[in-house]
PDB file of N, CA and C in Angstrom:
ATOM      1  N   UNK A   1       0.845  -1.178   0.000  1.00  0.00           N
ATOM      2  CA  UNK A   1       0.000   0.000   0.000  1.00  0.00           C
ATOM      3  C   UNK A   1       0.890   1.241   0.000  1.00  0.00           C
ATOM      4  N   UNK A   2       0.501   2.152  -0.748  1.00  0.00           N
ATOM      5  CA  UNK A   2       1.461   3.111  -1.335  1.00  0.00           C
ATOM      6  C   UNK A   2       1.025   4.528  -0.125  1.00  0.00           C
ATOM      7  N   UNK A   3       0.676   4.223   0.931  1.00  0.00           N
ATOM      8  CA  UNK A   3       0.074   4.970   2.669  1.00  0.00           C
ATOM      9  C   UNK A   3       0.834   4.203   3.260  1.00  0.00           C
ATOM     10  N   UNK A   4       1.642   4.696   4.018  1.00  0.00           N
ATOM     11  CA  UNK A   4       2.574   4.529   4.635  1.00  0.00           C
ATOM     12  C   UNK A   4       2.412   4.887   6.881  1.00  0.00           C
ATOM     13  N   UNK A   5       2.037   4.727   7.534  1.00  0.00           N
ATOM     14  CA  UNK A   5       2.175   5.038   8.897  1.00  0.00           C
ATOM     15  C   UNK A   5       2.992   5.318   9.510  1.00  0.00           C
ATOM     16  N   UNK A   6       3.092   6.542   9.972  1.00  0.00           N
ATOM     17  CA  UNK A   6       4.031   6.848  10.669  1.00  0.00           C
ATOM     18  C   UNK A   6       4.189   6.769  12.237  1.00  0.00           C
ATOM     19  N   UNK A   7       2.556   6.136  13.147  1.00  0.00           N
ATOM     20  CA  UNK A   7       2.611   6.712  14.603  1.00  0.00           C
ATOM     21  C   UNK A   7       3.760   6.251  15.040  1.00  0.00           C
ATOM     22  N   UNK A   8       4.058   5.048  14.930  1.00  0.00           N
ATOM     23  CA  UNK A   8       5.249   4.570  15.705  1.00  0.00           C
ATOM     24  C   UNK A   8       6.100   5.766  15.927  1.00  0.00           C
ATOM     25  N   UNK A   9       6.993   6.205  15.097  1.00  0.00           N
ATOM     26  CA  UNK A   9       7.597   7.239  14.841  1.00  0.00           C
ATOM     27  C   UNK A   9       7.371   8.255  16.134  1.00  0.00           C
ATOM     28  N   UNK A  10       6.386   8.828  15.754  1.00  0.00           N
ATOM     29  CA  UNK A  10       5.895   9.622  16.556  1.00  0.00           C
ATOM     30  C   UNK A  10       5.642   9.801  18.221  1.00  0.00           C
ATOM     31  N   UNK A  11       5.075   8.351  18.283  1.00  0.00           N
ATOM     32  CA  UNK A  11       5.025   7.927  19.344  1.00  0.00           C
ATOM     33  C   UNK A  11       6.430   7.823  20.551  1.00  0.00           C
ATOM     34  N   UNK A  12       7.420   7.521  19.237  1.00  0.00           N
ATOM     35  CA  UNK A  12       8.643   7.348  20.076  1.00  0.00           C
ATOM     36  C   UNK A  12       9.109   8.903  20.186  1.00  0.00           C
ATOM     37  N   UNK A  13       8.849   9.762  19.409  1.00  0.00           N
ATOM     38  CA  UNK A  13       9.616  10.907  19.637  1.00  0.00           C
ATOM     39  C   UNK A  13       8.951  11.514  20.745  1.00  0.00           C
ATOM     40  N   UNK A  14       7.308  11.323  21.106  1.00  0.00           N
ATOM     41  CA  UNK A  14       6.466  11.988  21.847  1.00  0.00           C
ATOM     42  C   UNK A  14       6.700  10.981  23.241  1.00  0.00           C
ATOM     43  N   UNK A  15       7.955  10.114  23.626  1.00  0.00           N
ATOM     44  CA  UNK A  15       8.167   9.507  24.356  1.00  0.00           C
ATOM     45  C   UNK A  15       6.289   9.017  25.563  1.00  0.00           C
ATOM     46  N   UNK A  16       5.719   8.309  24.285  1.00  0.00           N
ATOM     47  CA  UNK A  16       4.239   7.957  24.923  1.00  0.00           C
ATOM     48  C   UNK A  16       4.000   7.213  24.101  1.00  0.00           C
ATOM     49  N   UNK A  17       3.476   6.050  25.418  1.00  0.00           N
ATOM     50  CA  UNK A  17       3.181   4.344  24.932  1.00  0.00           C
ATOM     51  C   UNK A  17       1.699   4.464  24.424  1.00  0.00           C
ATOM     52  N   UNK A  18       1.507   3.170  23.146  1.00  0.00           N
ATOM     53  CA  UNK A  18       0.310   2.792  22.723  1.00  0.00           C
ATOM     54  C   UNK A  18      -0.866   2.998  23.817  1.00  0.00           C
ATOM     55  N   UNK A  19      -0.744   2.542  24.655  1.00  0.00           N
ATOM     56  CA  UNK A  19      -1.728   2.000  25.879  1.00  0.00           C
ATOM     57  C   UNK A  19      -2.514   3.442  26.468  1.00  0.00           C
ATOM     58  N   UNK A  20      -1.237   4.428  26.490  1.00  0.00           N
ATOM     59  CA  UNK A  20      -1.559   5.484  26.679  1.00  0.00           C
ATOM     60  C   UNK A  20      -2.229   6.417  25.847  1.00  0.00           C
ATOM     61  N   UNK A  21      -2.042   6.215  24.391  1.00  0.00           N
ATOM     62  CA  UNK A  21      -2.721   7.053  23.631  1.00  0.00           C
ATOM     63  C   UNK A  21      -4.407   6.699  23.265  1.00  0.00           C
ATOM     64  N   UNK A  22      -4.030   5.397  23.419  1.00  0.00           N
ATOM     65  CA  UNK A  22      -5.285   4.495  23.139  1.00  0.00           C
ATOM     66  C   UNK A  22      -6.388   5.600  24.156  1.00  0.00           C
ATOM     67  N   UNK A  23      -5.826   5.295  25.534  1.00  0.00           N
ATOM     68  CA  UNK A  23      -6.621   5.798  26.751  1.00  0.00           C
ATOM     69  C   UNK A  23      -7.069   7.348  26.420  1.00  0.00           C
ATOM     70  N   UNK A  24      -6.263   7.897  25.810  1.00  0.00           N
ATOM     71  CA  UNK A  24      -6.268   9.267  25.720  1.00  0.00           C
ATOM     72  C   UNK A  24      -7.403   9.642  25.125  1.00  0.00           C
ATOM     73  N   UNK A  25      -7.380   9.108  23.618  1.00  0.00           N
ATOM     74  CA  UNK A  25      -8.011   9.299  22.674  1.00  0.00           C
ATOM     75  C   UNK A  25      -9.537   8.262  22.212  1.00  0.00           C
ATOM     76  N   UNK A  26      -9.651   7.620  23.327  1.00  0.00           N
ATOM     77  CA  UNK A  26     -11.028   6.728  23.674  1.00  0.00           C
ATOM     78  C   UNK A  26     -11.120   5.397  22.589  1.00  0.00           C
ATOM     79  N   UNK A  27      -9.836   5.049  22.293  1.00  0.00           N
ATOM     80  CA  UNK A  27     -10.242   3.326  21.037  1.00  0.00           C
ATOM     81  C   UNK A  27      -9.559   2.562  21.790  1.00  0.00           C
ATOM     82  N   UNK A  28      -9.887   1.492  21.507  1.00  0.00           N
ATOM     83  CA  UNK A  28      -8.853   0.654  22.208  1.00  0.00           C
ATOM     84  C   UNK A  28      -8.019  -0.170  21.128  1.00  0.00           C
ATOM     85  N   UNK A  29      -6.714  -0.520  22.424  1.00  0.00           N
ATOM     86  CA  UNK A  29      -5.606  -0.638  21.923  1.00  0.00           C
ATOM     87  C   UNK A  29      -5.168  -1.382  20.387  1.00  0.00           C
ATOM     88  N   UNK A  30      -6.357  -2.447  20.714  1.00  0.00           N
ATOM     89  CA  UNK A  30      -6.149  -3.035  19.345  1.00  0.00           C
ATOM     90  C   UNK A  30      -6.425  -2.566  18.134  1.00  0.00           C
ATOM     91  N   UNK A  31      -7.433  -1.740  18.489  1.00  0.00           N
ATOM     92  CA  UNK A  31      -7.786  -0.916  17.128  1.00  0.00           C
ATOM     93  C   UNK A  31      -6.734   0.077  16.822  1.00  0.00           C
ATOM     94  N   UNK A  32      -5.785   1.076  17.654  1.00  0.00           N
ATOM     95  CA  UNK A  32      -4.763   1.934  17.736  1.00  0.00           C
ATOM     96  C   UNK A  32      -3.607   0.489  16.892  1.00  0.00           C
ATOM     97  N   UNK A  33      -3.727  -0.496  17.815  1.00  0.00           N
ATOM     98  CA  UNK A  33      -2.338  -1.376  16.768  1.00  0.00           C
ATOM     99  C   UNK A  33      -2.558  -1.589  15.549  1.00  0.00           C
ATOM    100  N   UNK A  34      -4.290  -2.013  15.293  1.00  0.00           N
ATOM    101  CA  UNK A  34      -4.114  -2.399  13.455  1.00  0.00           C
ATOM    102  C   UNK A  34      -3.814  -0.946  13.340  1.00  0.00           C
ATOM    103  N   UNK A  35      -4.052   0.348  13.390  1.00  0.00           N
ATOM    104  CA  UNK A  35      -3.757   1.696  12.673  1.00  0.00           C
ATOM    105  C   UNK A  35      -1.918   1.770  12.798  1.00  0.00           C
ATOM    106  N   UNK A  36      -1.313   1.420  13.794  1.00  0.00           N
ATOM    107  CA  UNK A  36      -0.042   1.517  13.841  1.00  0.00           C
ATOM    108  C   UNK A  36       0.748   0.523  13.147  1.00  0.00           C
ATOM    109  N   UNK A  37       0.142  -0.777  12.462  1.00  0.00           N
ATOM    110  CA  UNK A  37       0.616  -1.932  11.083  1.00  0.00           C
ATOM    111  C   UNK A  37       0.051  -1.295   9.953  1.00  0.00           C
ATOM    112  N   UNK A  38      -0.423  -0.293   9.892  1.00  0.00           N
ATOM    113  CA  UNK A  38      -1.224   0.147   8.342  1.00  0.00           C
ATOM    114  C   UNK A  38      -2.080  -0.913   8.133  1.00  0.00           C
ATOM    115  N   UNK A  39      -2.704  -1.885   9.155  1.00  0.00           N
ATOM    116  CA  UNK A  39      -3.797  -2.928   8.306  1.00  0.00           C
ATOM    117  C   UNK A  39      -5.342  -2.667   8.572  1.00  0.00           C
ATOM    118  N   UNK A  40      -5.397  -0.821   8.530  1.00  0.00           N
ATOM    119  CA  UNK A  40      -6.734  -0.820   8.261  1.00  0.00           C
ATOM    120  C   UNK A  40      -7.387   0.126   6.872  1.00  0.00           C
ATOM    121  N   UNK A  41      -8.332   0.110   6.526  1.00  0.00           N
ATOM    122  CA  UNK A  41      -8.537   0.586   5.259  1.00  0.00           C
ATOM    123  C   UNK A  41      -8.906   2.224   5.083  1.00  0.00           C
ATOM    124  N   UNK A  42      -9.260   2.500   6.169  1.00  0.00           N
ATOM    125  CA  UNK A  42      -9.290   3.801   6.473  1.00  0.00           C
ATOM    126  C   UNK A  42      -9.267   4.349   8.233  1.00  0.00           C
ATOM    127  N   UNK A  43      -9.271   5.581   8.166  1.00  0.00           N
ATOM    128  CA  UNK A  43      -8.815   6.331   9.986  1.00  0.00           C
ATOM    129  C   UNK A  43      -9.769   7.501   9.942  1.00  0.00           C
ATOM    130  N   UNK A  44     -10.881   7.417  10.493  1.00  0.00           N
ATOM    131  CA  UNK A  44     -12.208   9.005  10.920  1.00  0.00           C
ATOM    132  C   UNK A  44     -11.632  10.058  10.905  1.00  0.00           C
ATOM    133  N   UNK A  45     -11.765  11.440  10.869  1.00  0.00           N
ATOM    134  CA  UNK A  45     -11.102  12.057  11.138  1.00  0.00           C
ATOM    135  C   UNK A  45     -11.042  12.996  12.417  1.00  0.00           C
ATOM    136  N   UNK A  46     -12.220  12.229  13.009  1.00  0.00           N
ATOM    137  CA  UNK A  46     -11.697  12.598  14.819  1.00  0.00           C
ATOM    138  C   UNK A  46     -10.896  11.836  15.052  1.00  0.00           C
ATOM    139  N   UNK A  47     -10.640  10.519  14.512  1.00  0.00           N
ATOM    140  CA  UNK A  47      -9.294   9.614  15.390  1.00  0.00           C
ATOM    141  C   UNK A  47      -8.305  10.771  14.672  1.00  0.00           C
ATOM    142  N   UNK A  48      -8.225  11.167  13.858  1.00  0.00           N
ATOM    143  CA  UNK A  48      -6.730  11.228  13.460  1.00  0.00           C
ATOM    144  C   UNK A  48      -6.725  12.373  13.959  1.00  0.00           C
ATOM    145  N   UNK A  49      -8.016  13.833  14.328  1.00  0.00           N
ATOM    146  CA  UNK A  49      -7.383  14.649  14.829  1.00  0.00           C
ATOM    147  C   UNK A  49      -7.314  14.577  16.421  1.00  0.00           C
ATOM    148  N   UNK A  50      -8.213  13.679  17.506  1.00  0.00           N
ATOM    149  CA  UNK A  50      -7.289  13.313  18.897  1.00  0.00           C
ATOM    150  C   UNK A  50      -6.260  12.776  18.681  1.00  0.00           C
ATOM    151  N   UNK A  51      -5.412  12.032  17.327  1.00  0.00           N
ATOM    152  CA  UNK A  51      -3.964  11.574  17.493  1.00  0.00           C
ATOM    153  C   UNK A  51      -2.925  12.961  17.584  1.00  0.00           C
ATOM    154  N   UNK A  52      -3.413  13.640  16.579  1.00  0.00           N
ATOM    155  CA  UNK A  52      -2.429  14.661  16.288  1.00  0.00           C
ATOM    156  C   UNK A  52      -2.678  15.541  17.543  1.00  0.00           C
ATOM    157  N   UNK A  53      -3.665  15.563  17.905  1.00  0.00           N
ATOM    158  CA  UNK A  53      -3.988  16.741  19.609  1.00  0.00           C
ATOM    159  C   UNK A  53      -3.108  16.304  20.563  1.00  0.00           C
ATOM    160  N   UNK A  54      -3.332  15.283  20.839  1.00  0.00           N
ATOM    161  CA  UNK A  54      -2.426  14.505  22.090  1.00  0.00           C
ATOM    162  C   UNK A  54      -1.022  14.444  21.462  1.00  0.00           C
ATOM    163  N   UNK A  55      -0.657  14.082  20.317  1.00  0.00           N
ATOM    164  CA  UNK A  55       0.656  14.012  19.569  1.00  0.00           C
ATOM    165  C   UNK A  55       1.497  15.301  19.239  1.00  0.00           C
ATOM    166  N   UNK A  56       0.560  16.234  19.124  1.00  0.00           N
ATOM    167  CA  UNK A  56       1.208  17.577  18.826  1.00  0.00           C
ATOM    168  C   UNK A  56       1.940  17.386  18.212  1.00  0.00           C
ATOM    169  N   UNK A  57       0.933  16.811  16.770  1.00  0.00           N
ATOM    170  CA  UNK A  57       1.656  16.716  15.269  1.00  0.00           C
ATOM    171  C   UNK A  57       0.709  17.258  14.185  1.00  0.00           C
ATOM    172  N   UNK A  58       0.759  16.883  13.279  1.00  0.00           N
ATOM    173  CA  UNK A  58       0.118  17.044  12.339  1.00  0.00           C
ATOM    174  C   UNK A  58      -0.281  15.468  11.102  1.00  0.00           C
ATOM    175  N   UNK A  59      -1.793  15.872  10.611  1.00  0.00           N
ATOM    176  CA  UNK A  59      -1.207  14.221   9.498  1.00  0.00           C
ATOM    177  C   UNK A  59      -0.343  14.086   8.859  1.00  0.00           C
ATOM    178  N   UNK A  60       0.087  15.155   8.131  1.00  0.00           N
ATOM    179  CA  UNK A  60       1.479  14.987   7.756  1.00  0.00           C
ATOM    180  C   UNK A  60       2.256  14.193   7.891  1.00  0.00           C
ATOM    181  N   UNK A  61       2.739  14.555   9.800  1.00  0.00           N
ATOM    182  CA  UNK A  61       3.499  13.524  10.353  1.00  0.00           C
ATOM    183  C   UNK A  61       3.661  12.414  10.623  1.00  0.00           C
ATOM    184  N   UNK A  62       2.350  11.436  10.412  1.00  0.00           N
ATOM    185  CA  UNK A  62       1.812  10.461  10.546  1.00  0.00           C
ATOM    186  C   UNK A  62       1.547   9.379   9.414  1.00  0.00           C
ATOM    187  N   UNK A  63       1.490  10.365   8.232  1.00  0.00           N
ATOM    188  CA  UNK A  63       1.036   9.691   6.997  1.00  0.00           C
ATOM    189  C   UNK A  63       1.793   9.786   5.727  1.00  0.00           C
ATOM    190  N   UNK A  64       2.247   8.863   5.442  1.00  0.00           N
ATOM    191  CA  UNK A  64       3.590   9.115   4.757  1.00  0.00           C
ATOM    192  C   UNK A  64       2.795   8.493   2.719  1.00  0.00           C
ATOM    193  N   UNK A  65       3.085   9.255   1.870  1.00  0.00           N
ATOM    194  CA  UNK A  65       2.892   8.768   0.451  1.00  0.00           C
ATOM    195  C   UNK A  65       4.303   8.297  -0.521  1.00  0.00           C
ATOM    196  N   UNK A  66       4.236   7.011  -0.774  1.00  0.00           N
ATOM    197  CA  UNK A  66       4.829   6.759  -1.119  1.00  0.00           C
ATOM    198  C   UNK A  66       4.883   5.863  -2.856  1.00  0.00           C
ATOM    199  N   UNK A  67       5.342   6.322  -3.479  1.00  0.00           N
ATOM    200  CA  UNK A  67       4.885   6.043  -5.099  1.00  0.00           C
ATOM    201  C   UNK A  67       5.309   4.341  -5.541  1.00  0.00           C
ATOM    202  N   UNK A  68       4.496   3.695  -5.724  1.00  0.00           N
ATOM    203  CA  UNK A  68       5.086   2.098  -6.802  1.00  0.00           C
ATOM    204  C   UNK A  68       5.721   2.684  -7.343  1.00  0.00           C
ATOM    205  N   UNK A  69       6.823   1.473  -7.290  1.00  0.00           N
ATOM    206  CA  UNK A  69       7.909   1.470  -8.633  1.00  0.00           C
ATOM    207  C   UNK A  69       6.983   1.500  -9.840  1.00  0.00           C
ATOM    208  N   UNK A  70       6.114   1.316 -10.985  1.00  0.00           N
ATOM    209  CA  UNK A  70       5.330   1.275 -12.080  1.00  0.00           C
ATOM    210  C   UNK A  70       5.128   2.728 -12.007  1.00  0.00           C
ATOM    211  N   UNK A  71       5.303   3.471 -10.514  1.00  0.00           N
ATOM    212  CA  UNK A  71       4.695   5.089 -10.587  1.00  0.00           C
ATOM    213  C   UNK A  71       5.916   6.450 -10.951  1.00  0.00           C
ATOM    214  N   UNK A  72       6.966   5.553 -10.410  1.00  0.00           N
ATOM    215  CA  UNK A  72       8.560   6.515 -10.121  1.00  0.00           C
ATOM    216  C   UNK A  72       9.085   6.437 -11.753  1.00  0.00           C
TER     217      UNK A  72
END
């Protein structure tokens, strides 16, 4: 998939665990992990803006585009 995830990332720079954001932002954890493997098909855009609130990021930071080789 040419969407790329970045929370991990983020997460580590914002030195704050899954468990915690989960709590923060009202989903639970498992649903925060498929979003942090990229194995879901889409993200609301209240989840993504309590990620970026609590993250004090932006989607940007989170969501990375990346082109197929057939595209480059």
């Amino acid at each position: 998939m040419p969407i790329i995830v970045r929370l991990d990332v983020m997460l580590a720079l914002r030195k704050k665990r899954a468990k915690e954001l989960a709590a923060e932002i009202g989903i639970t954890e498992a649903n925060l992990s498929l979003l942090r493997t990229g194995k879901v098909k889409g993200v609301r855009f209240d989840t993504l803006e309590a990620i970026c609130k609590s993250l004090d990021c932006t989607p940007g930071d989170l969501l990375e585009y990346e082109k197929h080789d057939e595209e480059k």
